[in-house]
C-alpha atoms as a PDB file:
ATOM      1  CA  UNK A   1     -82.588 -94.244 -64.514  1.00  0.00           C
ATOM      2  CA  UNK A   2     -80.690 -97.022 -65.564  1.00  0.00           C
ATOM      3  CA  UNK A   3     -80.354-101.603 -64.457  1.00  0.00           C
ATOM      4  CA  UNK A   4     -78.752-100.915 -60.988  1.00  0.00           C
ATOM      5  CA  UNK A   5     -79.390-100.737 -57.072  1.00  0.00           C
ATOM      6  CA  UNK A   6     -77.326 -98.826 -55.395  1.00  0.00           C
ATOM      7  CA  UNK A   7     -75.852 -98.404 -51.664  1.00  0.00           C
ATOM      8  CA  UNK A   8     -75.199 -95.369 -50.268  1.00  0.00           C
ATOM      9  CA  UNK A   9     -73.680 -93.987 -47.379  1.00  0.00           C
ATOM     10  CA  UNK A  10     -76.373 -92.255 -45.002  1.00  0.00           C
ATOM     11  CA  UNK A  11     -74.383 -89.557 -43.859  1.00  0.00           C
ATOM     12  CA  UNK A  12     -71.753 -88.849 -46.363  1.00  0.00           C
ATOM     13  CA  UNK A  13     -73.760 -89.390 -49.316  1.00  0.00           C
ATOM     14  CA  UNK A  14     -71.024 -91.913 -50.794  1.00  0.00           C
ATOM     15  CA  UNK A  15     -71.839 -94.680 -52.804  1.00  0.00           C
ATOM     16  CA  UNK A  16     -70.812 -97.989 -51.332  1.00  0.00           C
ATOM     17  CA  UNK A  17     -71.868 -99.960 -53.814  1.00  0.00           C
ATOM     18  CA  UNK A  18     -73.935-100.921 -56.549  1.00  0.00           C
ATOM     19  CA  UNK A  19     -75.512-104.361 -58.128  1.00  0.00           C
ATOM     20  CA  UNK A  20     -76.269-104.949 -61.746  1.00  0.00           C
ATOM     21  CA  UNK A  21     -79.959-105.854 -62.470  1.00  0.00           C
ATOM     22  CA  UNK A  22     -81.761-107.831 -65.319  1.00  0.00           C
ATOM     23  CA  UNK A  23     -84.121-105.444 -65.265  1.00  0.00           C
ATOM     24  CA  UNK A  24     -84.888-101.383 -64.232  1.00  0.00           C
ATOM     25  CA  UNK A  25     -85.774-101.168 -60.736  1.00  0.00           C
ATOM     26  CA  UNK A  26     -88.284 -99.083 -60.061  1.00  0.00           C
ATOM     27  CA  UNK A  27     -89.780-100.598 -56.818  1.00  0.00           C
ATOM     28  CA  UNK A  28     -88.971-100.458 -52.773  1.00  0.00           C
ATOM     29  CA  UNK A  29     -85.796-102.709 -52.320  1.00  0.00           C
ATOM     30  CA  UNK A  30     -86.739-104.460 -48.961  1.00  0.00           C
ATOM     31  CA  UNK A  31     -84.024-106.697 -46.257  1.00  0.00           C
ATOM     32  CA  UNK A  32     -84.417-109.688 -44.659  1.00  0.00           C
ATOM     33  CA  UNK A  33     -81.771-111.773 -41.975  1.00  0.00           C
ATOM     34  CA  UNK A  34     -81.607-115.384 -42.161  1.00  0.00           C
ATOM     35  CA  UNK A  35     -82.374-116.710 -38.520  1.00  0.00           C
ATOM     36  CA  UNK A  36     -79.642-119.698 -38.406  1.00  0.00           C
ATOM     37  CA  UNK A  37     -76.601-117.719 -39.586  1.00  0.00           C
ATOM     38  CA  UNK A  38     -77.744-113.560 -39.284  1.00  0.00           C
ATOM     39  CA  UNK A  39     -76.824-113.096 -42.819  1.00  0.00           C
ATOM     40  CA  UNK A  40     -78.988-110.549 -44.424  1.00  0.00           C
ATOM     41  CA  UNK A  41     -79.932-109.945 -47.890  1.00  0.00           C
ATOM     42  CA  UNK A  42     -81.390-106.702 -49.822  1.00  0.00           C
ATOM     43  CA  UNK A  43     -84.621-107.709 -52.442  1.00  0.00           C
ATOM     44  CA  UNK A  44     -85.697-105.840 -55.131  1.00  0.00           C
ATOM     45  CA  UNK A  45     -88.528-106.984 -57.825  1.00  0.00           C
ATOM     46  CA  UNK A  46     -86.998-105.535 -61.087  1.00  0.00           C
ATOM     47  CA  UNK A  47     -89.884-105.104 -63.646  1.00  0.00           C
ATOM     48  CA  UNK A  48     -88.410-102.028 -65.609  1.00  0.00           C
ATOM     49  CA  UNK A  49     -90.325 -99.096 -66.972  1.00  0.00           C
ATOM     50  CA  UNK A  50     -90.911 -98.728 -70.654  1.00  0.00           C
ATOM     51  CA  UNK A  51     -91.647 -94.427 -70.136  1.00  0.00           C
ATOM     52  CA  UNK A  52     -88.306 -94.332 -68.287  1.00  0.00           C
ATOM     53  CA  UNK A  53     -86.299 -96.309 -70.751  1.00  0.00           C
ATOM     54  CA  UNK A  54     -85.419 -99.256 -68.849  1.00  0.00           C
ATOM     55  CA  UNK A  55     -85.089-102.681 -69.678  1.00  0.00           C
ATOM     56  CA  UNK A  56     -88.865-104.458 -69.116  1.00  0.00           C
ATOM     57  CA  UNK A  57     -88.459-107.927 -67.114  1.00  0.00           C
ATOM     58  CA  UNK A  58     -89.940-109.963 -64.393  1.00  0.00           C
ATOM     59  CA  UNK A  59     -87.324-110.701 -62.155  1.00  0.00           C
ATOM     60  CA  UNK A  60     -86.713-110.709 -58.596  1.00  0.00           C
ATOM     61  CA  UNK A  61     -83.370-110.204 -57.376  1.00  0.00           C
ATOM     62  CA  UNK A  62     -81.492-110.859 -53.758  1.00  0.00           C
ATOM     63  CA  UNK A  63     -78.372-109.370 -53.079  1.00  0.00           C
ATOM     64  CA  UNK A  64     -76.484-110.613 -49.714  1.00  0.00           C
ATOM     65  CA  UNK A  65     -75.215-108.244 -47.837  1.00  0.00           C
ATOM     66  CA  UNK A  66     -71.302-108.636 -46.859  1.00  0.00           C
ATOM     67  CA  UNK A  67     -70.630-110.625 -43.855  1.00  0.00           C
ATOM     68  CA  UNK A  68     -68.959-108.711 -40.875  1.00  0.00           C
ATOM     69  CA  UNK A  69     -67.177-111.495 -38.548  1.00  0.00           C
ATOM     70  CA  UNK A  70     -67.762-109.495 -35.452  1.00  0.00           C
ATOM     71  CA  UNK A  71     -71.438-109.512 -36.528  1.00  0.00           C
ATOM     72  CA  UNK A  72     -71.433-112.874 -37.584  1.00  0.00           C
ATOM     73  CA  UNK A  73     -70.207-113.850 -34.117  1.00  0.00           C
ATOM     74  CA  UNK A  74     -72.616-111.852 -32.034  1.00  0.00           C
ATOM     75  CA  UNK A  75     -75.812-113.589 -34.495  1.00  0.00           C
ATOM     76  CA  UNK A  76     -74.177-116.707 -32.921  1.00  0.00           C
ATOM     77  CA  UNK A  77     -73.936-115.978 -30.007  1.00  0.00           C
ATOM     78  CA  UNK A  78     -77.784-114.858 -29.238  1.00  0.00           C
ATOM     79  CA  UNK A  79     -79.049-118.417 -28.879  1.00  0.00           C
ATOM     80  CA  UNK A  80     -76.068-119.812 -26.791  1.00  0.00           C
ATOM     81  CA  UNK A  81     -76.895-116.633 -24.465  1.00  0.00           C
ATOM     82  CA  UNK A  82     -80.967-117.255 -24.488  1.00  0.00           C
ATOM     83  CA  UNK A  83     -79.794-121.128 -23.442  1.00  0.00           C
ATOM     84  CA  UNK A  84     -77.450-120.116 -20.890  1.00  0.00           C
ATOM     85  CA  UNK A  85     -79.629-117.655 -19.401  1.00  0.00           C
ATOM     86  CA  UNK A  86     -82.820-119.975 -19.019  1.00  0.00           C
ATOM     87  CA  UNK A  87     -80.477-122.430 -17.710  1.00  0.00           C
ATOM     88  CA  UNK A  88     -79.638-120.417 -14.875  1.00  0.00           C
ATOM     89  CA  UNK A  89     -83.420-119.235 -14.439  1.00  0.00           C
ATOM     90  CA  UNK A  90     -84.197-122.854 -13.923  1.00  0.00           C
ATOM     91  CA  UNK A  91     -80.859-123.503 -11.731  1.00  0.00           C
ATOM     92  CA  UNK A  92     -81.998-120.328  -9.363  1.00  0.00           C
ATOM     93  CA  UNK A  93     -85.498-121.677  -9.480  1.00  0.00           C
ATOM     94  CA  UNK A  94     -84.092-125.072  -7.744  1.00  0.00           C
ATOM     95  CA  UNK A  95     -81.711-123.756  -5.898  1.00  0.00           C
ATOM     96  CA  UNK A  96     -85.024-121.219  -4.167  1.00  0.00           C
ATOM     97  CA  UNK A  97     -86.895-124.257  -3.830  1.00  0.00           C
ATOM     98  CA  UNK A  98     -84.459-126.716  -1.948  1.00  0.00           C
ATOM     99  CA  UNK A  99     -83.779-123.303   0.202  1.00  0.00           C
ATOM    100  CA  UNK A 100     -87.212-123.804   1.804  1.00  0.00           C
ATOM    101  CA  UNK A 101     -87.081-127.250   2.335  1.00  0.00           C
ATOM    102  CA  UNK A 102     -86.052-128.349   5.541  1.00  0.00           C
ATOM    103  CA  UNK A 103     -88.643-131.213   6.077  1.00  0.00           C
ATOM    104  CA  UNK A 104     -90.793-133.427   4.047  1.00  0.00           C
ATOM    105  CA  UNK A 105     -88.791-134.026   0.904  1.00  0.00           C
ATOM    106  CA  UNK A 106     -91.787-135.196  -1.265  1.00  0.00           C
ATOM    107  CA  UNK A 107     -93.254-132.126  -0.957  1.00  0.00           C
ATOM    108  CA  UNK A 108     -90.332-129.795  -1.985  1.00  0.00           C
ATOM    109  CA  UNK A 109     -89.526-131.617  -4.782  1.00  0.00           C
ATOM    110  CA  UNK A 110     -92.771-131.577  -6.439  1.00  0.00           C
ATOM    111  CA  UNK A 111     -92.663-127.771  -5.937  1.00  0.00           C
ATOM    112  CA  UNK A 112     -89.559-127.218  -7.499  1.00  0.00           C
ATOM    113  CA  UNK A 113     -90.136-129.322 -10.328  1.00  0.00           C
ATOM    114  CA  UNK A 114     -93.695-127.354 -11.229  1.00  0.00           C
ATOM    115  CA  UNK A 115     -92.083-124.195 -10.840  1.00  0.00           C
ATOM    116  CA  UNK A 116     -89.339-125.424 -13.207  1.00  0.00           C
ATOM    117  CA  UNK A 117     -92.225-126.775 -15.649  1.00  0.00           C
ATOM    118  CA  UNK A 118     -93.469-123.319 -15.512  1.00  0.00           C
ATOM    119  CA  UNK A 119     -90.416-121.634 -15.745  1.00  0.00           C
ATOM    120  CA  UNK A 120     -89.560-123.401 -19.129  1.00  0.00           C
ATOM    121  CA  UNK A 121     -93.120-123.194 -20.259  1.00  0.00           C
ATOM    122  CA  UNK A 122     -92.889-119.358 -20.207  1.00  0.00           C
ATOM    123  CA  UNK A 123     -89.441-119.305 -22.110  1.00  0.00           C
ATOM    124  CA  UNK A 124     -90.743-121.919 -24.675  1.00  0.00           C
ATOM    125  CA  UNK A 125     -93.656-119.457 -24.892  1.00  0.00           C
ATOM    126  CA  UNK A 126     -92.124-116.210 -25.028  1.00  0.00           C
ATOM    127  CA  UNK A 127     -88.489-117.209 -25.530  1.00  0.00           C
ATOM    128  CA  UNK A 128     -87.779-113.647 -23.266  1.00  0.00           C
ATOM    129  CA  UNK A 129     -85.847-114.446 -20.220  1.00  0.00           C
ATOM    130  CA  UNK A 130     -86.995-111.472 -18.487  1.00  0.00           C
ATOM    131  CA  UNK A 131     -90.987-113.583 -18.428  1.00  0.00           C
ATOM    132  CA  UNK A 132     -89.186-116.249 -17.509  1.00  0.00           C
ATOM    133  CA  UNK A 133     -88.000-114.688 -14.703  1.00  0.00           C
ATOM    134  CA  UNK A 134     -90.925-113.414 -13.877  1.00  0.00           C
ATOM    135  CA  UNK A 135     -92.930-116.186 -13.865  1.00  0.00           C
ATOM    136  CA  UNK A 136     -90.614-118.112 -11.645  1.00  0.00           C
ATOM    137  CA  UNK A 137     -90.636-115.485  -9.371  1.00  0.00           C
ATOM    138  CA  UNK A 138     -94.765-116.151  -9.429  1.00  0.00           C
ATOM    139  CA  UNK A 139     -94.494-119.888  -8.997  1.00  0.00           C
ATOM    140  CA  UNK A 140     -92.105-119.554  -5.922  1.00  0.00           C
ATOM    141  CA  UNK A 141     -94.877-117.167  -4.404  1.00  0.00           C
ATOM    142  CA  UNK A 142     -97.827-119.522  -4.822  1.00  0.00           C
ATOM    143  CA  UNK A 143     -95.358-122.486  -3.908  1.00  0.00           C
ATOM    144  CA  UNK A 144     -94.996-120.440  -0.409  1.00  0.00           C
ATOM    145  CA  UNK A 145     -97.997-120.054   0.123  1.00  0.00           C
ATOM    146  CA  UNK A 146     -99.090-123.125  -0.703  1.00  0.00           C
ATOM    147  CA  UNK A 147     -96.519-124.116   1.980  1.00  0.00           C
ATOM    148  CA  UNK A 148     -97.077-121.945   4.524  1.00  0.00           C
ATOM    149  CA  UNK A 149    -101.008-122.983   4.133  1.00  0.00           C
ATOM    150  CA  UNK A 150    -100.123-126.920   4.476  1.00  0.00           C
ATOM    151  CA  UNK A 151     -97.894-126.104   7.659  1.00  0.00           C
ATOM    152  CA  UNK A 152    -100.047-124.163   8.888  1.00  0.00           C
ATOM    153  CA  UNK A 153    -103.204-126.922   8.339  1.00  0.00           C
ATOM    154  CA  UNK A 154    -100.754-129.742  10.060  1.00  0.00           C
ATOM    155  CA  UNK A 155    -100.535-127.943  13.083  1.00  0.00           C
ATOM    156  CA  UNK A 156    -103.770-127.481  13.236  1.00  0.00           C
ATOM    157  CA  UNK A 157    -104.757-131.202  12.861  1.00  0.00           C
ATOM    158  CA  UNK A 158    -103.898-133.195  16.262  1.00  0.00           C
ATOM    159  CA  UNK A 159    -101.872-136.065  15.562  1.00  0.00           C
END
């Protein structure tokens, strides 16, 4: 036992690397990945052990993992993606709704802009594209319908 934490190499058994602490660390090391940027660090809380002849302290120590630029670039890439990808949710939402209308062009546009409303309410909710998807899917059915019902009730009133 001795003041370091140590990487290893899962299937060689070769060590990578190894960090200097203030302190023995005798406790579950634990990662974390920054959101903005992807980086990702290792924690350890390094207390020390006065039966195993470490040095006692009360520190808490992150080490940040080396930054890969193909990794780098993918972690920046994600949100671009998730944009680009609702973006063209919403276009094909639109472009679905104008589709269907050939008359009345008050009506239409009120349809596609709730099923856009929707459409970005599920992403801001869920941030998945695939609900997204799937809830624009839903709000084209009920706008149908909701069509098909209105035709259907001015043809039945005699003007």
């Amino acid at each position: 036992m001795d003041n370091y934490l140590r990487a290893f190499d899962l299937e060689t058994g070769k060590q990578l690397w190894k960090g200097r602490l203030p302190a023995g660390g005798q406790a579950t090391p634990m990662t974390y990945r920054l959101e903005e940027n992807g980086r990702q660090f290792v924690v350890i809380a390094a207390g020390g052990h006065g039966r195993l002849g470490t040095d006692i302290g009360d520190s808490v120590v992150a080490f940040a993992l080396p930054e890969t630029s193909a990794g780098l670039l993918v972690q920046l890439m994600i949100p671009t993606l998730r944009t680009v990808g609702v973006l063209l949710v919403l276009l094909l939402a639109t472009l679905l709704v104008l589709r269907l209308a050939r008359k009345n062009w008050f009506w239409y546009p009120l349809l596609a802009i709730l099923i856009i409303i929707a459409t970005w309410g599920a992403w801001i909710a869920s941030q998945s594209i695939l609900i997204s998807v799937l809830t624009m899917v839903v709000a084209v059915a009920i706008a149908w319908l909701l069509t098909l019902e209105r035709n259907r009730r001015s043809r039945a009133t005699p003007t």
